[in-house]
N, C-alpha and C. Protein backbone atom coordinates (compact mmCIF):
# COMPACT_ATOMS: atom_id res chain seq x y z
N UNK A 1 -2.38 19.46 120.29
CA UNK A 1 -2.66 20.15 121.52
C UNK A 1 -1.52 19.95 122.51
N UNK A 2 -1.70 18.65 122.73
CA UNK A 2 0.00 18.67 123.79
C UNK A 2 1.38 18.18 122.95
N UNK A 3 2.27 18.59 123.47
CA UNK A 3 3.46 18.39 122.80
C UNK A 3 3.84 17.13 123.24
N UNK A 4 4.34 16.49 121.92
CA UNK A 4 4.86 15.21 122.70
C UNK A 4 6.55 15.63 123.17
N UNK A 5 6.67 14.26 124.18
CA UNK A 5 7.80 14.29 124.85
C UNK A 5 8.77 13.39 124.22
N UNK A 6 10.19 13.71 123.87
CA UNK A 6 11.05 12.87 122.82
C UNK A 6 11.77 11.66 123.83
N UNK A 7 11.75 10.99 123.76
CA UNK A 7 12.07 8.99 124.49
C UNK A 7 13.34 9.73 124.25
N UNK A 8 13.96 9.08 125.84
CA UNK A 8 15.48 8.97 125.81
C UNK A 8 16.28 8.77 124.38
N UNK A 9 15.58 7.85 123.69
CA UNK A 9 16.17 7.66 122.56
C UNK A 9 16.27 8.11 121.41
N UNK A 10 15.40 9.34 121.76
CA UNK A 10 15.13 10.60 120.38
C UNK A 10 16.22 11.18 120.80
N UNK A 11 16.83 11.65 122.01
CA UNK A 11 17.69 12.45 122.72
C UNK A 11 19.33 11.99 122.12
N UNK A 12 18.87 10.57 122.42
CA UNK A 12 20.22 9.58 121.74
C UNK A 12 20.59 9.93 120.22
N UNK A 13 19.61 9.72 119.51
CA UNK A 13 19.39 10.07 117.98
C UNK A 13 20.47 11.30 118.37
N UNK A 14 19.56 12.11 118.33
CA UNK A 14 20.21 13.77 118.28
C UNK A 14 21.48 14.18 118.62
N UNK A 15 21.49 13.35 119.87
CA UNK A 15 22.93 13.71 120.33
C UNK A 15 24.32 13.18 119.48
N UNK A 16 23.90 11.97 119.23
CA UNK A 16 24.69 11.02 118.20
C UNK A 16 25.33 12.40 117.42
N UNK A 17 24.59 12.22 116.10
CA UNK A 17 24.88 12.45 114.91
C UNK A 17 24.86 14.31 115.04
N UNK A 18 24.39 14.92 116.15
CA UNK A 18 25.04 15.84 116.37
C UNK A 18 26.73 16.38 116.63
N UNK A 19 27.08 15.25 117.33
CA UNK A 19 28.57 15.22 117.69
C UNK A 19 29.23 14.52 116.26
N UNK A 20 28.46 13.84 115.41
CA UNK A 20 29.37 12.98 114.97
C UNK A 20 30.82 13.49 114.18
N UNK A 21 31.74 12.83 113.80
CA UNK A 21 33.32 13.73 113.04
C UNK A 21 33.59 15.04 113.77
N UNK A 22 33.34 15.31 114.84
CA UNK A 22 33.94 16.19 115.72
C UNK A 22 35.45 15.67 116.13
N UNK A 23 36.80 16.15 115.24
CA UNK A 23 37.87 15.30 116.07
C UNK A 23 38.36 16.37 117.13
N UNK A 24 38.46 15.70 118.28
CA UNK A 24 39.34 16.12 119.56
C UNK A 24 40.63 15.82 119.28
N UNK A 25 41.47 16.33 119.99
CA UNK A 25 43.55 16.35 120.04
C UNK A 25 43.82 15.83 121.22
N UNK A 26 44.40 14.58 121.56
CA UNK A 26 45.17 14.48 122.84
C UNK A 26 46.10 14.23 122.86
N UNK A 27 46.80 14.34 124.05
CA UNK A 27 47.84 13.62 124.52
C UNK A 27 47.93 12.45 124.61
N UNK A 28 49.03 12.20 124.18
CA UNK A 28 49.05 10.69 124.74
C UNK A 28 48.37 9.78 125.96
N UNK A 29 48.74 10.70 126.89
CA UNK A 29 48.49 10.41 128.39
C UNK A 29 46.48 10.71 128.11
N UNK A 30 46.39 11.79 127.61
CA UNK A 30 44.62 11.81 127.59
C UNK A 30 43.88 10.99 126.74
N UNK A 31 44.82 10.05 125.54
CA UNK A 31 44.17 9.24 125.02
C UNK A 31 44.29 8.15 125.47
N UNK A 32 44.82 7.99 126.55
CA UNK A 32 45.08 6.47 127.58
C UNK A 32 43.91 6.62 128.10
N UNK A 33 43.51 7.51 129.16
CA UNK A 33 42.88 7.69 129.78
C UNK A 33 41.48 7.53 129.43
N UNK A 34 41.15 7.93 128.19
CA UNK A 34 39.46 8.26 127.67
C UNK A 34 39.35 6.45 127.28
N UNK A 35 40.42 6.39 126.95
CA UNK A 35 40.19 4.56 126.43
C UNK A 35 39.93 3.71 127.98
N UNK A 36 40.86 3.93 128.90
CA UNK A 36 40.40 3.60 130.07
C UNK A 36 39.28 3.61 131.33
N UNK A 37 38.09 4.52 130.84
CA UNK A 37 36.92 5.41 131.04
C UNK A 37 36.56 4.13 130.36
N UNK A 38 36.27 4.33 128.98
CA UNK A 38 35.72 3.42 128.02
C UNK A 38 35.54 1.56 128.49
N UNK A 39 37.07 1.70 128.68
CA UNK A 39 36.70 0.23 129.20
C UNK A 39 36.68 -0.09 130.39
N UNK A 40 36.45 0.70 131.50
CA UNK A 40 35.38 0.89 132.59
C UNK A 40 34.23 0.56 132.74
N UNK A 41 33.86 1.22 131.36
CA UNK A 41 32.16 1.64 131.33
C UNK A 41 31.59 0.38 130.55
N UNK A 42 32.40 -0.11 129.77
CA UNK A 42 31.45 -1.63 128.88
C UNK A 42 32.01 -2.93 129.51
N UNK A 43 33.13 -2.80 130.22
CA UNK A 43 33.70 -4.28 131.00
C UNK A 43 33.08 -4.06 132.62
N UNK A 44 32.99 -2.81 133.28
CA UNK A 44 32.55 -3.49 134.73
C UNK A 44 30.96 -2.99 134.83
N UNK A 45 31.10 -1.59 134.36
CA UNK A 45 29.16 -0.77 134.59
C UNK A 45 28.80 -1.45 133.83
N UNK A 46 28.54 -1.43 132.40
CA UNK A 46 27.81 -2.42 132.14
C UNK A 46 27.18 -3.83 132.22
N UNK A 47 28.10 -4.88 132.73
CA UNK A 47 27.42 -5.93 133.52
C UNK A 47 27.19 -5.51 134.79
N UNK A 48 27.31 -4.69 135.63
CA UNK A 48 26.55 -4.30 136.83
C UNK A 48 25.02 -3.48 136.66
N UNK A 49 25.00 -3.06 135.61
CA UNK A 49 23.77 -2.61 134.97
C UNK A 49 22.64 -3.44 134.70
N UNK A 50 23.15 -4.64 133.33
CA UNK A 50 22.39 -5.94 133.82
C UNK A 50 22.06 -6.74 134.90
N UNK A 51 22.90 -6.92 135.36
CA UNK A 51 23.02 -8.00 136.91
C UNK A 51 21.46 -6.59 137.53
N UNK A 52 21.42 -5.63 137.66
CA UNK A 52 20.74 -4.72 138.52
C UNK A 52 18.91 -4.87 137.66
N UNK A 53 19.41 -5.01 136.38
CA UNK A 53 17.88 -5.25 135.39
C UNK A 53 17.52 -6.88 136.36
N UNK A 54 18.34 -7.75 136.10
CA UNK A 54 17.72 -8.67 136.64
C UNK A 54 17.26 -9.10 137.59
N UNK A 55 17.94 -8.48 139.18
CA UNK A 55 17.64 -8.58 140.23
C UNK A 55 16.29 -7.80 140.20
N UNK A 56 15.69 -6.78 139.77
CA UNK A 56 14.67 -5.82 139.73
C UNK A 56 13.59 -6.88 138.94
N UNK A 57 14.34 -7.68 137.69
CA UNK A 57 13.16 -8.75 137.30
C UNK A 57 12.97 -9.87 137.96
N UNK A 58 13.39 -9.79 138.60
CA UNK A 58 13.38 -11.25 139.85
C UNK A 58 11.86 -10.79 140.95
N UNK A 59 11.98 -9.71 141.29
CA UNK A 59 10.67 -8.94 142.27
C UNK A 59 9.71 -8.99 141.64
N UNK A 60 9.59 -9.62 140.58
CA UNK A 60 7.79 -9.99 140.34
C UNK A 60 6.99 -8.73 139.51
N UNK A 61 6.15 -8.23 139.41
CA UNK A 61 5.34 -7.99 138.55
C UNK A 61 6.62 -6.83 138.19
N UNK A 62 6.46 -6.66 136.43
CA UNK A 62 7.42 -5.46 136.10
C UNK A 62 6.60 -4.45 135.94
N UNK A 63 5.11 -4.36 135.67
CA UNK A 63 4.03 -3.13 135.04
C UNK A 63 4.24 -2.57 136.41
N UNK A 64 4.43 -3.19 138.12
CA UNK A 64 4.57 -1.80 138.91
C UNK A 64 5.98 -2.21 139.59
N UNK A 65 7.01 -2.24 139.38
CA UNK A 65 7.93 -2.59 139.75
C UNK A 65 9.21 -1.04 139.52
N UNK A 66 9.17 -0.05 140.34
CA UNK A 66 10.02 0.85 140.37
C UNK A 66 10.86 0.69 139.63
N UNK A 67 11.52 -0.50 140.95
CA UNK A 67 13.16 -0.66 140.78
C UNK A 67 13.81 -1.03 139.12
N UNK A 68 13.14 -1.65 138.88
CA UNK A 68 13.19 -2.35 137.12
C UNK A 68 12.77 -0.87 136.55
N UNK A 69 12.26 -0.25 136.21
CA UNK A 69 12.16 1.15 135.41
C UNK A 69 13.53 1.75 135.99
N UNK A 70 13.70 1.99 137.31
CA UNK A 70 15.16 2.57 137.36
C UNK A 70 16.16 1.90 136.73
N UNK A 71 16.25 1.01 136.83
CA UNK A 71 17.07 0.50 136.48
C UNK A 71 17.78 0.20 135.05
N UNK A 72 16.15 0.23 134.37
CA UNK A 72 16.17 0.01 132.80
C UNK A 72 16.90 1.74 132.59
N UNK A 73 15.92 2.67 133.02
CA UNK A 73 16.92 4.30 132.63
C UNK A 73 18.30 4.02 133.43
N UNK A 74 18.89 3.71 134.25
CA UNK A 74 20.22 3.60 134.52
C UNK A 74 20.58 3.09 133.09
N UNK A 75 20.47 2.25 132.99
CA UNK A 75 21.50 1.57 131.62
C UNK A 75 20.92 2.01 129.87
N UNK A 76 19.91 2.85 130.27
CA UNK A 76 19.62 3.74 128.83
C UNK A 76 20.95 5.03 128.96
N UNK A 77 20.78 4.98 130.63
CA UNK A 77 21.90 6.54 130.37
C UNK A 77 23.64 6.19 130.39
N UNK A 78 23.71 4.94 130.69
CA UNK A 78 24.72 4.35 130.45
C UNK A 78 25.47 4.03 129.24
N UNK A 79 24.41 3.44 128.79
CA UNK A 79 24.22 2.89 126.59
C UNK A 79 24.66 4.18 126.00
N UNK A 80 24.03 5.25 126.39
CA UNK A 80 24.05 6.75 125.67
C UNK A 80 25.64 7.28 125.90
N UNK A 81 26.18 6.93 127.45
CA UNK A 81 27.49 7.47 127.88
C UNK A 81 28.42 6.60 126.78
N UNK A 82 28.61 5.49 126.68
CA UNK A 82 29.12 4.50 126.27
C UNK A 82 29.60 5.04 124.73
N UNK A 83 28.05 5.12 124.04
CA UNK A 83 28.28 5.44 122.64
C UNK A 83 29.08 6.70 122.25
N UNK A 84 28.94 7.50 123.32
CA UNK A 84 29.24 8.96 123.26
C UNK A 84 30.34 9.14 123.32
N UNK A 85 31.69 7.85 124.45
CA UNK A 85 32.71 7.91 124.33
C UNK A 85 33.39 7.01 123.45
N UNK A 86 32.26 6.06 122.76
CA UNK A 86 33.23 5.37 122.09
C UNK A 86 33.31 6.34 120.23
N UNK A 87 32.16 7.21 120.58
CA UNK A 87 32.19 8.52 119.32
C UNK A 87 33.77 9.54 119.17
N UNK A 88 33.54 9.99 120.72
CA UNK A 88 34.94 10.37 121.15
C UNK A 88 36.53 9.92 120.74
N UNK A 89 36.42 8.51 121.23
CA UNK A 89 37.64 7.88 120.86
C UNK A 89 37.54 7.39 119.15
N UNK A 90 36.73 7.23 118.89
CA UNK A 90 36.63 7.11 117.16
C UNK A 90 37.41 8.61 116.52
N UNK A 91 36.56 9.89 116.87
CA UNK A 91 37.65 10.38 116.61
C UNK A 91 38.85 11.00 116.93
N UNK A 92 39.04 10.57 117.94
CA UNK A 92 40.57 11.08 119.01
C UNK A 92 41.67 11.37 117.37
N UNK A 93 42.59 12.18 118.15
CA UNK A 93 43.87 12.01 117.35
C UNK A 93 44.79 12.31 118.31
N UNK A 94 45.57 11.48 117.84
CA UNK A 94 47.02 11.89 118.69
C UNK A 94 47.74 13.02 118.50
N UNK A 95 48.25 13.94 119.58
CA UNK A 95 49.21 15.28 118.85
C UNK A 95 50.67 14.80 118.91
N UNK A 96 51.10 15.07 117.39
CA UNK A 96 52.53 14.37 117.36
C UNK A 96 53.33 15.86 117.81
N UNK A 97 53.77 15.78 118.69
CA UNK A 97 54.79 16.72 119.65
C UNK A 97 56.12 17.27 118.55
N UNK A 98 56.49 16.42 118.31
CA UNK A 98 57.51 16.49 117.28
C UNK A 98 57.42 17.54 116.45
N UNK A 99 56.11 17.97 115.70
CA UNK A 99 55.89 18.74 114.61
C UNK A 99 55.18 19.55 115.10
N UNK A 100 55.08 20.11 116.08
CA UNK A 100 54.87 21.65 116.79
C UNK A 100 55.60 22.34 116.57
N UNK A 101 55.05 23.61 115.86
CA UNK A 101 56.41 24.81 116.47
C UNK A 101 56.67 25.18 117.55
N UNK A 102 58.22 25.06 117.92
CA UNK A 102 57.98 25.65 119.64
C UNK A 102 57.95 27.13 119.67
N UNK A 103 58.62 28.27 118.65
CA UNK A 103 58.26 29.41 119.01
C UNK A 103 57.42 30.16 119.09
N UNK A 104 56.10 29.15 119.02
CA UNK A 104 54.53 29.70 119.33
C UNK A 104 53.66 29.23 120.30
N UNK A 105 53.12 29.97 120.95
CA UNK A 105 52.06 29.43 121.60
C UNK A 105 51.10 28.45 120.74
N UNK A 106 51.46 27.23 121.27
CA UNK A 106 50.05 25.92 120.48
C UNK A 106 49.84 25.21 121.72
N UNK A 107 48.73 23.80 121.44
CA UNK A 107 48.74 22.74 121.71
C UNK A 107 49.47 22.42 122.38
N UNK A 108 49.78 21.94 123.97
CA UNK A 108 50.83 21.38 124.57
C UNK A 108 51.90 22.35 125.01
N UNK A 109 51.99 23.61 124.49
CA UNK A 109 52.77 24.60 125.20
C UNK A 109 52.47 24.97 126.74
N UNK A 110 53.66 25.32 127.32
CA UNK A 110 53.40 25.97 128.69
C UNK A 110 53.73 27.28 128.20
N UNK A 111 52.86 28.28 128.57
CA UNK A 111 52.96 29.64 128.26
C UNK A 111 52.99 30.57 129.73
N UNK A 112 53.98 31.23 129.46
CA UNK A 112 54.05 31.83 130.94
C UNK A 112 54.01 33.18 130.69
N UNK A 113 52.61 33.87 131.22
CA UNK A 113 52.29 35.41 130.44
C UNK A 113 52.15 36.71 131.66
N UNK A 114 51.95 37.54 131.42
CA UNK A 114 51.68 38.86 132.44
C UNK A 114 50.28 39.26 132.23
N UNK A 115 49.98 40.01 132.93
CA UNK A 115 48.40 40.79 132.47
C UNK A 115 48.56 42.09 132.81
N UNK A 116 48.43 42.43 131.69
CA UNK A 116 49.25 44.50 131.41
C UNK A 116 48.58 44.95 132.51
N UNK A 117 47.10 44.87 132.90
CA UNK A 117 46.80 45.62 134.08
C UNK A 117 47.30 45.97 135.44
N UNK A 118 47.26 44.42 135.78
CA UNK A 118 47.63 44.25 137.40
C UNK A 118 49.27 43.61 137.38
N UNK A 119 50.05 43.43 136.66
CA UNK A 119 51.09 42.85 136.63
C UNK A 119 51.42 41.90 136.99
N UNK A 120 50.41 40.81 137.15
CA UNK A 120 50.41 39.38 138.57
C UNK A 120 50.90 38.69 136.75
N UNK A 121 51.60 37.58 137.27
CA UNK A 121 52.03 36.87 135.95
C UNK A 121 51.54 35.38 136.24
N UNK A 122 51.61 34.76 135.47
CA UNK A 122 50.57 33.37 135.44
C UNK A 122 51.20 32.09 134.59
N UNK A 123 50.81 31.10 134.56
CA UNK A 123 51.61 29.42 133.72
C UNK A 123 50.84 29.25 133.54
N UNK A 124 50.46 28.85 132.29
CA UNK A 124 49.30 28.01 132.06
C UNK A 124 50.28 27.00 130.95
N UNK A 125 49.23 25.72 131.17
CA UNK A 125 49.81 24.58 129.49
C UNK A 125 48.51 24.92 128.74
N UNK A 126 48.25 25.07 127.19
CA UNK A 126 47.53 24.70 126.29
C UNK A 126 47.01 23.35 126.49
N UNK A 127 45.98 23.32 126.52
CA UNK A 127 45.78 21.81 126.22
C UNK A 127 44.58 21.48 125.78
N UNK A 128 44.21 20.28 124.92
CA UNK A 128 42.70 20.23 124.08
C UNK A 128 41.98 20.05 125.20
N UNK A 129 40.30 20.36 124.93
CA UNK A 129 39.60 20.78 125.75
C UNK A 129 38.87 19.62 126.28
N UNK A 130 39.21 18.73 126.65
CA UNK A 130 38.81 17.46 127.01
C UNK A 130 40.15 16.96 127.93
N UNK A 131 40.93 18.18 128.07
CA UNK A 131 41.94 17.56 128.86
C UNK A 131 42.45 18.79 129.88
N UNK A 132 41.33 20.03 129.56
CA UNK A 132 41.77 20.87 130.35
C UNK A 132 41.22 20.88 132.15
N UNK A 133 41.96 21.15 132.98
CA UNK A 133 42.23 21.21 134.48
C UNK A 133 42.72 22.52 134.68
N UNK A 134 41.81 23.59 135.36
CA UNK A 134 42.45 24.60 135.76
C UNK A 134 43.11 24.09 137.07
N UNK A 135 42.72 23.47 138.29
CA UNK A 135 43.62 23.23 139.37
C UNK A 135 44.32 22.83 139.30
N UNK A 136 44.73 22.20 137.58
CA UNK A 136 46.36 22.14 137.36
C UNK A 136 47.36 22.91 136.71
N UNK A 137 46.67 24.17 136.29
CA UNK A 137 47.03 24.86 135.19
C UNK A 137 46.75 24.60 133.78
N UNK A 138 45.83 24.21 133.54
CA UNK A 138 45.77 23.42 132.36
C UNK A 138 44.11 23.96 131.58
N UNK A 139 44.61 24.59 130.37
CA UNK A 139 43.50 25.87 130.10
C UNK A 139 43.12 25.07 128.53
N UNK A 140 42.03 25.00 128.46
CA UNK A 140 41.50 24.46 126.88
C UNK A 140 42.26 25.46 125.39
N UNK A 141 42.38 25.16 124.68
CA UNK A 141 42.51 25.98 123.58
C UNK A 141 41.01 26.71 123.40
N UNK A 142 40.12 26.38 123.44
CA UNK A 142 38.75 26.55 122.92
C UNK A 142 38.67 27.59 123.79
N UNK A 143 38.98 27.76 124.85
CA UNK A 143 38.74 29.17 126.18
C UNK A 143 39.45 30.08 125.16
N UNK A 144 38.37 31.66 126.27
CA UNK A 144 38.76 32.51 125.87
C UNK A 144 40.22 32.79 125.88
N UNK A 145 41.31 32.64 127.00
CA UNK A 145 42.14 33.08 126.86
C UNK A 145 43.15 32.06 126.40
N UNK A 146 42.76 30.55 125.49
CA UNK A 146 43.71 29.70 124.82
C UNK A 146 43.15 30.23 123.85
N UNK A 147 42.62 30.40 123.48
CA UNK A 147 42.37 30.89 122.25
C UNK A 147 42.64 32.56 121.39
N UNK A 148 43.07 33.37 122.62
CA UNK A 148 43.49 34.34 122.62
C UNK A 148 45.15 34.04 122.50
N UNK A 149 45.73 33.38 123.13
CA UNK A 149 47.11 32.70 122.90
C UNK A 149 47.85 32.14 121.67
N UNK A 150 46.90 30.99 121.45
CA UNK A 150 47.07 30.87 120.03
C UNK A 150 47.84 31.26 118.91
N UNK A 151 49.21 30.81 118.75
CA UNK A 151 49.83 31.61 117.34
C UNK A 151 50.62 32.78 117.77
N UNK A 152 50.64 33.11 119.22
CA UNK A 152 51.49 34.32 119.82
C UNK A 152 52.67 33.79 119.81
N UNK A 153 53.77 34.67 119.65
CA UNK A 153 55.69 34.50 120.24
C UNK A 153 55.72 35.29 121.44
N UNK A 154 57.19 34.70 121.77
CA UNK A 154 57.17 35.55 123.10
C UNK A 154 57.52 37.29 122.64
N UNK A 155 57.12 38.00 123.54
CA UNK A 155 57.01 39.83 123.44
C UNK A 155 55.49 40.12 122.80
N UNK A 156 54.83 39.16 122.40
CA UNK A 156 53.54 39.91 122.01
C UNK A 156 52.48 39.82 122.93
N UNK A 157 51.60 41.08 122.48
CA UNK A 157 50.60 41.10 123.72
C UNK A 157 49.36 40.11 122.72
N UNK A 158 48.77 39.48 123.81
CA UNK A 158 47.24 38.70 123.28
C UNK A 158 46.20 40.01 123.89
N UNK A 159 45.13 40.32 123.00
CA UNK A 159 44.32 41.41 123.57
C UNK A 159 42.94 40.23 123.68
N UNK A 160 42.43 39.59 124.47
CA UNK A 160 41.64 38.32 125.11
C UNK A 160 40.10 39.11 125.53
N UNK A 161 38.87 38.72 124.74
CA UNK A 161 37.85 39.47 125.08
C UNK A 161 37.33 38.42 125.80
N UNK A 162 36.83 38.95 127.09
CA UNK A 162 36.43 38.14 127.88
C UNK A 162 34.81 38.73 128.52
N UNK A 163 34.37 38.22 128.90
CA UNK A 163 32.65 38.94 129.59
C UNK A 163 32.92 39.88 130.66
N UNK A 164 34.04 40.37 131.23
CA UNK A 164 34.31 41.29 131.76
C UNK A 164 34.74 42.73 130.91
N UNK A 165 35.28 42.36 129.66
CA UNK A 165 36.08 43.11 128.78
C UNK A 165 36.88 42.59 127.89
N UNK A 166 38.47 43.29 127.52
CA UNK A 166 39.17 43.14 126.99
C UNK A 166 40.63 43.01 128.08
N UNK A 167 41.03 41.89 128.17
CA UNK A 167 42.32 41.43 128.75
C UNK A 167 43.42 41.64 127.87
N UNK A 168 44.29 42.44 128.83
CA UNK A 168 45.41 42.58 127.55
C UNK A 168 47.20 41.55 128.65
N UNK A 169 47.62 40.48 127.40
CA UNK A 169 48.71 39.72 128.27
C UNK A 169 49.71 39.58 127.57
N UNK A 170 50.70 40.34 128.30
CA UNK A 170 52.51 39.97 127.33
C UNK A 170 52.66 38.25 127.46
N UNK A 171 53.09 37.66 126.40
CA UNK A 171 53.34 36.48 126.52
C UNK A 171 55.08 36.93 126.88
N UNK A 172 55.77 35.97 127.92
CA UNK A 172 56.88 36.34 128.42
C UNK A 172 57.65 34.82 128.31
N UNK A 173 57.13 34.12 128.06
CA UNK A 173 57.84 32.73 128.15
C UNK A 173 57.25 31.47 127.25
N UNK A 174 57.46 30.13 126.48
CA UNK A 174 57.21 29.50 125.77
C UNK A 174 57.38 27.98 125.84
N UNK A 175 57.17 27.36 126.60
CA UNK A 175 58.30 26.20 126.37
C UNK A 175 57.08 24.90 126.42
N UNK A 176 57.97 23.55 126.01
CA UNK A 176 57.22 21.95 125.77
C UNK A 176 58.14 21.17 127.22
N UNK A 177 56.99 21.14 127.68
CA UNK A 177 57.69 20.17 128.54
C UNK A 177 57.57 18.51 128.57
């Protein structure tokens, strides 16, 4: 009759082994970084997580004690973040720069393109999608229009279907910086 509700930790289950052997591509600089997140999250949040279970078990009864239930889901959703990036960095790979082609749009390229319509021209870098920043220019491969890029030289048009339509963009420039 009623549906049951799945424990944070059914959620955990799922999520796990949903993601699991998913490898991501970084940069160097983005695989510093996700490792540095990482050991953020199990060297300082995590003992601030405990230290917060215990002060909450210090207030006396736990059957009505808020703060201790918050506290216990703070560090269930913490445990879950934790595993999730240390899934991440399990499978990180490094992109060896070296063995790119440069006369294609890939991974780590700055691509500098037009848009046949309006003629406004644009920079973007490729970059894996765990490292993309549009307010820096910095566009996922997995997006529509890195992924429309993809495998282009310079003089070809990418025809980029997007939820507006079909984008059509001369690639005009190529380079690794």
């Amino acid at each position: 009759m009623y549906k049951e509700i799945p424990s944070r930790w059914d959620f955990f289950y799922l999520y796990k082994y949903d993601v699991m052997s998913t490898v991501s591509y970084y940069t160097a600089a983005g695989l510093k970084k996700l490792k540095e997140e990482l050991d953020q999250l199990k060297n300082i949040e995590r003992p601030k997580a405990s230290q917060a279970i215990a002060e909450a078990r210090d207030k006396g009864d736990l059957s009505e004690n808020a703060e201790y239930d918050a506290a216990k889901e703070a560090q269930g959703l913490l445990e879950m973040k934790i595993a999730k990036m240390e899934e991440l960095y399990a499978n990180a790979r490094l992109i060896d720069e070296s063995q790119l082609d440069t006369s294609k749009a890939l991974v780590l390229s700055h691509v500098k393109i037009k848009n046949q319509t309006n003629g406004m021209e644009l920079s973007y870098q490729l970059v894996a999608e765990s490292e993309a920043d549009l307010k820096k220019n910095k566009i996922s491969v997995t997006s529509p229009i890195g992924k429309g890029l993809l495998g282009k030289s310079v003089g070809e048009i990418a025809e980029i279907q997007v939820p507006n339509g079909i984008l059509k963009f001369e690639v005009l420039e190529i380079s690794r910086d």
